[in-house]
Protein backbone atom coordinates (compact mmCIF):
# COMPACT_ATOMS: atom_id res chain seq x y z
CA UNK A 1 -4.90 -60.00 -105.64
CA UNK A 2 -1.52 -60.43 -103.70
CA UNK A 3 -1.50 -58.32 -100.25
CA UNK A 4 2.04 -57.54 -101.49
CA UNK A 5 0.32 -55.60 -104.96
CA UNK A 6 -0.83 -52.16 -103.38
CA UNK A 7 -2.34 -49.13 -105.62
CA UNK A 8 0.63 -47.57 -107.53
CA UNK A 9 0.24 -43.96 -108.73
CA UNK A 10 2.44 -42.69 -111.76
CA UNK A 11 2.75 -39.35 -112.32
CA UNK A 12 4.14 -38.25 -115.88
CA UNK A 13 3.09 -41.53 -118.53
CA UNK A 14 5.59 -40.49 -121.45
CA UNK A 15 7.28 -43.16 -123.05
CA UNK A 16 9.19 -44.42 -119.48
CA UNK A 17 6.03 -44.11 -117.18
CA UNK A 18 3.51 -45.49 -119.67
CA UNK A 19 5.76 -48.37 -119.77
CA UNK A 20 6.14 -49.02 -116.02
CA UNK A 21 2.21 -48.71 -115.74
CA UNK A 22 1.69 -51.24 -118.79
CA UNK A 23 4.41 -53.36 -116.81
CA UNK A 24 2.53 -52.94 -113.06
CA UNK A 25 -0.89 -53.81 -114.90
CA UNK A 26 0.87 -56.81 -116.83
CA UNK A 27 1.54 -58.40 -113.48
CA UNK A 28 -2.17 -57.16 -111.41
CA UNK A 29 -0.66 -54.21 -110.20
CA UNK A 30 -3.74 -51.51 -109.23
CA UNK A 31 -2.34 -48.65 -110.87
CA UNK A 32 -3.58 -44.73 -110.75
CA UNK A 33 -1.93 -42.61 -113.34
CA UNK A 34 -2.18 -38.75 -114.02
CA UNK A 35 -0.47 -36.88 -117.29
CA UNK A 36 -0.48 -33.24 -118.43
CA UNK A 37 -1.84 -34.93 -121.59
CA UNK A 38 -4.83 -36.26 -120.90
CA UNK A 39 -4.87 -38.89 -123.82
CA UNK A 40 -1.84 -40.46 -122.65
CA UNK A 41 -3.83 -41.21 -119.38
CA UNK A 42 -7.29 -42.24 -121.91
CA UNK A 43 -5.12 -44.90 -123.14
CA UNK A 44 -3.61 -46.93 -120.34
CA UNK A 45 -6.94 -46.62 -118.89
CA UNK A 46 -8.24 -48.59 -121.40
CA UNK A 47 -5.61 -51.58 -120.21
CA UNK A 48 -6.89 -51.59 -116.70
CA UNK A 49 -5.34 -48.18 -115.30
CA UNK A 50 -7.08 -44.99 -113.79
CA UNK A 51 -6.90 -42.27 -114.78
CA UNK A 52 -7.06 -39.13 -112.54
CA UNK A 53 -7.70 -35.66 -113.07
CA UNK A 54 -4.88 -34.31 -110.80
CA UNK A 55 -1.35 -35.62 -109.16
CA UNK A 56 -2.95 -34.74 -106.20
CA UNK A 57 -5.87 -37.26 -106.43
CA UNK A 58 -3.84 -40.23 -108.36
CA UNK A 59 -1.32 -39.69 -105.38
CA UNK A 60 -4.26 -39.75 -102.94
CA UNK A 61 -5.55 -42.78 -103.88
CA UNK A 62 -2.34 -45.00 -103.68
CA UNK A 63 0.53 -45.90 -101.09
CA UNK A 64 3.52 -45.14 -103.22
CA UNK A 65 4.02 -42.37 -106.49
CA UNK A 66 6.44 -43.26 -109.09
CA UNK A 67 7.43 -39.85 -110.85
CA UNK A 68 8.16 -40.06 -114.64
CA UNK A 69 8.46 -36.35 -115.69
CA UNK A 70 11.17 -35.11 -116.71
CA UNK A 71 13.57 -32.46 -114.90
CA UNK A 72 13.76 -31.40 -111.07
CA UNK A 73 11.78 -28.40 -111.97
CA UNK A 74 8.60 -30.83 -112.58
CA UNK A 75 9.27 -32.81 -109.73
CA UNK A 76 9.42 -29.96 -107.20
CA UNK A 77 6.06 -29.13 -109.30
CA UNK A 78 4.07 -32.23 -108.63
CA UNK A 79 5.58 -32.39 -105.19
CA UNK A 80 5.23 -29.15 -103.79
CA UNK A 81 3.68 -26.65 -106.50
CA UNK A 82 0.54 -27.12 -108.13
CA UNK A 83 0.62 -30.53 -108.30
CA UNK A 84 0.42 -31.20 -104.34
CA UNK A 85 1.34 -34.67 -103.95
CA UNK A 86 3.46 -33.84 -100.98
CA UNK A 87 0.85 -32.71 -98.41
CA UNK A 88 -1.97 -35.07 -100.42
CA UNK A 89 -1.02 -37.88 -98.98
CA UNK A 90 -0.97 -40.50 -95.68
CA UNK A 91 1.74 -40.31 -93.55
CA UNK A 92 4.30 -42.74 -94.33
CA UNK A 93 3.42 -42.83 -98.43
CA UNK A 94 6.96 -43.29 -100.54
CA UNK A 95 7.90 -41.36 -103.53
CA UNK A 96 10.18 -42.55 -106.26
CA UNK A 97 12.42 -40.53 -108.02
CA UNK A 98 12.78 -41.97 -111.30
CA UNK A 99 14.43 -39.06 -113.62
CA UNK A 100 17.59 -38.33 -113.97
CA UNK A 101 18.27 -35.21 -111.94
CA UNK A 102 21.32 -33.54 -109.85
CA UNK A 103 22.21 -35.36 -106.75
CA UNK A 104 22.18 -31.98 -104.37
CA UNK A 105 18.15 -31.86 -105.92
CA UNK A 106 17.12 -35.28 -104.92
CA UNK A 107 18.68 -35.05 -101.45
CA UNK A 108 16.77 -31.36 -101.19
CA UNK A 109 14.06 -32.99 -102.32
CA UNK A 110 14.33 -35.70 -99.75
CA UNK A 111 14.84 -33.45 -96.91
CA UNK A 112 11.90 -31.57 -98.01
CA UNK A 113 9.44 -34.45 -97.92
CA UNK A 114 10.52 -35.72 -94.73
CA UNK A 115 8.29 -33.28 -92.97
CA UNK A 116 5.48 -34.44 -94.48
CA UNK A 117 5.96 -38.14 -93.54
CA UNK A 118 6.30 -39.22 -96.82
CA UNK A 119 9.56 -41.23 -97.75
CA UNK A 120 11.72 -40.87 -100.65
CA UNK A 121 13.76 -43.90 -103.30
CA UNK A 122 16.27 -42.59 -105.14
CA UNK A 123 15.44 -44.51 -108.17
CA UNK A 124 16.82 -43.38 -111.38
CA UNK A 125 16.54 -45.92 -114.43
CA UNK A 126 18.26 -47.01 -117.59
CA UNK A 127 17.07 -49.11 -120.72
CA UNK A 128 14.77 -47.57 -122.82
CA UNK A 129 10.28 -48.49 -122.65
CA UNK A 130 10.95 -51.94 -124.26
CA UNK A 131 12.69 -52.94 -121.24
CA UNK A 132 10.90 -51.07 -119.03
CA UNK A 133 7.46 -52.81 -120.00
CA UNK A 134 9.46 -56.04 -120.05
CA UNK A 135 10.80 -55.22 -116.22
CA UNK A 136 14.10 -55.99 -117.72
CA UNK A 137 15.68 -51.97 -117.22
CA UNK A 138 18.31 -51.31 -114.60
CA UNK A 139 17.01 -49.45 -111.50
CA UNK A 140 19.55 -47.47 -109.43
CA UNK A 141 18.25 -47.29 -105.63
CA UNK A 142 19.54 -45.39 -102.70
CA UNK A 143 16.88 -45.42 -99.87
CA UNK A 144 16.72 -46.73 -96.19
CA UNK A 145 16.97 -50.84 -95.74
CA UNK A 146 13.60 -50.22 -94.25
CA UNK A 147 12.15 -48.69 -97.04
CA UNK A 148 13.60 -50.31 -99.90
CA UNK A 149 12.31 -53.89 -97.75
CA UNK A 150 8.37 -52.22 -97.89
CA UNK A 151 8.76 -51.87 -101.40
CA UNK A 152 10.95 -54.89 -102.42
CA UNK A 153 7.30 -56.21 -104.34
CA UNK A 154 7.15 -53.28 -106.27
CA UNK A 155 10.34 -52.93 -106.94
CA UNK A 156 10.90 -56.35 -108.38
CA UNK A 157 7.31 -56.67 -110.51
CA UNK A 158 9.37 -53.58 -112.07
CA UNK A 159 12.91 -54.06 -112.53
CA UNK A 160 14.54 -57.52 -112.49
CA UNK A 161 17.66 -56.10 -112.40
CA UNK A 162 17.91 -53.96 -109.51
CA UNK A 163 21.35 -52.38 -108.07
CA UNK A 164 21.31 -51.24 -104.36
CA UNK A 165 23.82 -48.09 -104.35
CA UNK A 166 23.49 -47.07 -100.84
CA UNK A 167 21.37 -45.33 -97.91
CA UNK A 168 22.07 -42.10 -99.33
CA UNK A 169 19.86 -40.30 -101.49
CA UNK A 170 21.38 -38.87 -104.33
CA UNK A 171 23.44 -41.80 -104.80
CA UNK A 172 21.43 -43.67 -107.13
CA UNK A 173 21.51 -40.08 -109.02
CA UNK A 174 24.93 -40.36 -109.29
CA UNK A 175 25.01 -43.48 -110.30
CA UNK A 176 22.79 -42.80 -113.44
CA UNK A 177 25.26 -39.83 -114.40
CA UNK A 178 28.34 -41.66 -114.26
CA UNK A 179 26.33 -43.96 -116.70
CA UNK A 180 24.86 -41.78 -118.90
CA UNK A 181 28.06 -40.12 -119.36
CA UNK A 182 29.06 -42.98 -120.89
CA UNK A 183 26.26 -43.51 -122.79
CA UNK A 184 26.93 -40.15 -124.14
CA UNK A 185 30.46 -40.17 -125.14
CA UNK A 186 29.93 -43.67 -126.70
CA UNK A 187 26.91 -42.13 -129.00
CA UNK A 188 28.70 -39.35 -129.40
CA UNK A 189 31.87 -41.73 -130.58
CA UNK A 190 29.60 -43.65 -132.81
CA UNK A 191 28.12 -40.58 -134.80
CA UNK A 192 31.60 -39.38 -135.24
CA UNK A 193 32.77 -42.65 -136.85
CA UNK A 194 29.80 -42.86 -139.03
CA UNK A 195 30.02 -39.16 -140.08
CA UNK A 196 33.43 -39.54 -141.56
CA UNK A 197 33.05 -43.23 -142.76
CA UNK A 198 30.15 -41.37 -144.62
CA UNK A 199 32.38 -39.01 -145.47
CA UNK A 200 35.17 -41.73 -146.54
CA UNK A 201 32.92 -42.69 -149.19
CA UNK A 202 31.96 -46.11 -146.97
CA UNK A 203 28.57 -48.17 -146.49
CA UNK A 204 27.64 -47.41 -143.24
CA UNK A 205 25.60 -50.53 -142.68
CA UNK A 206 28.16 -52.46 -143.61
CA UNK A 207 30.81 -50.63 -141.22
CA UNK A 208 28.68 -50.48 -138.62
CA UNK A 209 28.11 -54.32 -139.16
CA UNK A 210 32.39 -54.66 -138.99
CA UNK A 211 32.21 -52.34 -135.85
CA UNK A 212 29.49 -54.78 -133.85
CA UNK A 213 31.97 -57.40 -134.35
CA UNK A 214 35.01 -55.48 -133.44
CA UNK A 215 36.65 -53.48 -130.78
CA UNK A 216 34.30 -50.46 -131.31
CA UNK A 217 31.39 -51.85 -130.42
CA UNK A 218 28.34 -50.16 -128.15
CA UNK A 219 25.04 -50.79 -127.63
CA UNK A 220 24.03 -47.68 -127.64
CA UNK A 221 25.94 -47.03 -131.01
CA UNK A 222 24.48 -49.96 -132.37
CA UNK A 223 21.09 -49.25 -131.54
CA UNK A 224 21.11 -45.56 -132.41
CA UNK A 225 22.76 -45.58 -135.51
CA UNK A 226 20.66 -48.69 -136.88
CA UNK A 227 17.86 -46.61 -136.60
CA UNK A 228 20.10 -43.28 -137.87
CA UNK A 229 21.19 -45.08 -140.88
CA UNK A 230 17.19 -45.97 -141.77
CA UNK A 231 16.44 -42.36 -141.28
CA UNK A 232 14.43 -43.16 -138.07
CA UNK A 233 14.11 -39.94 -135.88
CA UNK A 234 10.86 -40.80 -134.30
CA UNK A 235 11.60 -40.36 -130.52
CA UNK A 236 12.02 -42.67 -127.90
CA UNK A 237 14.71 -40.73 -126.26
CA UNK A 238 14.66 -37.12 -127.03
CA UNK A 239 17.74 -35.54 -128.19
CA UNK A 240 17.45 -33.00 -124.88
CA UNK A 241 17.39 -36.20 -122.36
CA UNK A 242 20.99 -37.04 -123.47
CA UNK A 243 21.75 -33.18 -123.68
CA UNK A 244 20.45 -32.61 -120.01
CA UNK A 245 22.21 -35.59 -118.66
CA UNK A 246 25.66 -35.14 -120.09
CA UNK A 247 25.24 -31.34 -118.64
CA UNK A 248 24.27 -32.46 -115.05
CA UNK A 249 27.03 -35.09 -115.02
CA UNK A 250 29.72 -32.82 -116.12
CA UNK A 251 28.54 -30.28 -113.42
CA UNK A 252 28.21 -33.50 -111.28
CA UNK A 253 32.27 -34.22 -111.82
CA UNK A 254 33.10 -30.07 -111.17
CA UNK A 255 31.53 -30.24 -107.49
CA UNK A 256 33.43 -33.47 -106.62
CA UNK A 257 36.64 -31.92 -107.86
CA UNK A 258 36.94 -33.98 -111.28
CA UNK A 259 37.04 -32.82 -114.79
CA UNK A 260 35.74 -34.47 -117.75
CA UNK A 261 36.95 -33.78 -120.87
CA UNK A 262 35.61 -36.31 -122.88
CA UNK A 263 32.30 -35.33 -121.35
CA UNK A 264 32.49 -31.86 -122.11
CA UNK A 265 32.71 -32.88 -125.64
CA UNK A 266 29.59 -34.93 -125.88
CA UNK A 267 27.57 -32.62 -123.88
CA UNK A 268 28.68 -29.54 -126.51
CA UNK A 269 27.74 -31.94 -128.90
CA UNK A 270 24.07 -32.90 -127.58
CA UNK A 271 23.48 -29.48 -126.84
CA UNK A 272 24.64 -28.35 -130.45
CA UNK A 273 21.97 -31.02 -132.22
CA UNK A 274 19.64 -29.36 -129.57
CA UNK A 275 20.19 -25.76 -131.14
CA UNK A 276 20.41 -27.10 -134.62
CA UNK A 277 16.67 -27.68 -134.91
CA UNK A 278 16.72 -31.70 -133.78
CA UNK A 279 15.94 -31.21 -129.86
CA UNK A 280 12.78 -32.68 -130.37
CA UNK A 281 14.04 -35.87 -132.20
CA UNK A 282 15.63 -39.11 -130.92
CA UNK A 283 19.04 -38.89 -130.14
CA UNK A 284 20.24 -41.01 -133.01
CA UNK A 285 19.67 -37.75 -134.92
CA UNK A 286 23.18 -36.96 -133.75
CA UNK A 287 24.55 -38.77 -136.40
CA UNK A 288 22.85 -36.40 -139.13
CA UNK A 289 23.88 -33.35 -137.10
CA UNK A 290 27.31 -34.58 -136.80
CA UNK A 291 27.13 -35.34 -140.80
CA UNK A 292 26.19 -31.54 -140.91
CA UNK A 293 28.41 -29.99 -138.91
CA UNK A 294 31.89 -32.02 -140.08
């Protein structure tokens, strides 16, 4: 094993951090993972991971945590609540901030770890688990030179494309809202045009085929409504991620003095599909809510 491949811990294995750790362990990685859900942990374990019974202990047992869950709320948890990572481990152990949170949270939450002698990458990430088991997703970093150079290794065996934002944390937060804005307001753009092509009386295979090929064209519309027009729901990105995101980047915009009205409109319509029963489907159900509520 490389010097350069040190123990990993993951804490949260959903569908993004059960595809880093299948990633890490594709290319030797020693990886420690931990999960409210225990049989999310059972299962990597059987591909080479292990599995701990605490954040606490998977932290322990590695130089750097990756964080997969979900909101700020659970990464305060793990950090400083029950889950203890923060005063668990060596002094100079590094914590990466995967999820997309507010940028005031992740510099708090880098202030707050700085005590401890644990250091903090700003590390949000885009691209869905295909790409992250494929270390193809886009990670956003903001960290010390120092820091991002100790963990250059890991950061390449996960991401090979890898965007340095700056020395400020929070940065690489903002970053990810700014893009998932976007990815918003072009989903929410695509449901709308299927919804009334529907409506229209058109094939909405068929338009969406005319749309890839024309000026209208998204990935994320693509692959959302392919799987919308199937009737696929199953969820790889919850309808609340999207919801959450578009809310934290419009309140992003207020505190630096810039509206978004475009945003405002995909995040009423996220959180609309949330309170219309389909929070806990993939966010290509917003092209049935949409078709619902025209």
């Amino acid at each position: 094993m490389s010097e350069t491949r040190f123990p990993v811990a993951i804490i949260g294995v959903g569908n993004m951090g059960a595809a880093m750790a299948q990633r890490l362990l594709s290319q030797g990685w020693p990886v420690h993972v931990f999960d409210l859900v225990a049989d999310k942990c059972a299962a990597l374990a059987h591909a080479g991971a292990r599995a701990h019974a605490s954040a606490a202990e998977a932290s322990a047992a590695s130089s750097s945590t990756i964080l997969g869950v979900v909101d700020a709320d659970q990464v305060r948890d793990v950090l400083f609540g029950h889950g203890r990572v923060a005063t668990s481990v060596r002094l100079g152990h590094t914590v990466l901030l995967c999820p997309t949170i507010a940028p005031a949270d992740v510099e708090h939450i880098a202030l707050a770890l700085r005590p401890q002698g644990v250091f903090c990458i700003d590390a949000p990430m885009s691209g869905g688990p295909a790409r992250a088991r494929d270390g193809s997703m886009s990670l956003m970093l903001a960290c010390e030179d120092m820091v991002f150079e100790r963990h250059r290794s890991l950061i390449e065996a996960l991401s090979s494309r890898v965007f340095r934002i700056s020395a400020r944390p929070g940065d690489g937060a903002r970053t990810k809202l700014v893009n998932n804005l976007a990815a918003g307001i072009n989903l929410a753009a695509a449901a709308e045009v299927l919804a009334l092509a529907r409506c229209m009386g058109l094939d909405l295979a068929l338009t969406l085929d005319v749309i890839e090929q024309s000026s209208g064209q998204s990935w994320i519309g693509s692959d959302r409504m392919r799987r919308a027009i199937a009737g696929d729901f199953a969820p790889r990105a919850h309808m609340t991620l999207l919801a959450k995101d578009t809310r934290l980047a419009v309140q992003a915009g207020q505190a630096a003095g810039f509206e978004t009205p475009l945003g405002k409109v995909a995040q009423s319509m996220f959180a609309g599909a949330c309170a219309g029963g389909m929070a806990d489907l993939d966010d290509a159900a917003l092209l049935k809510w949409r078709t619902q509520n025209g």
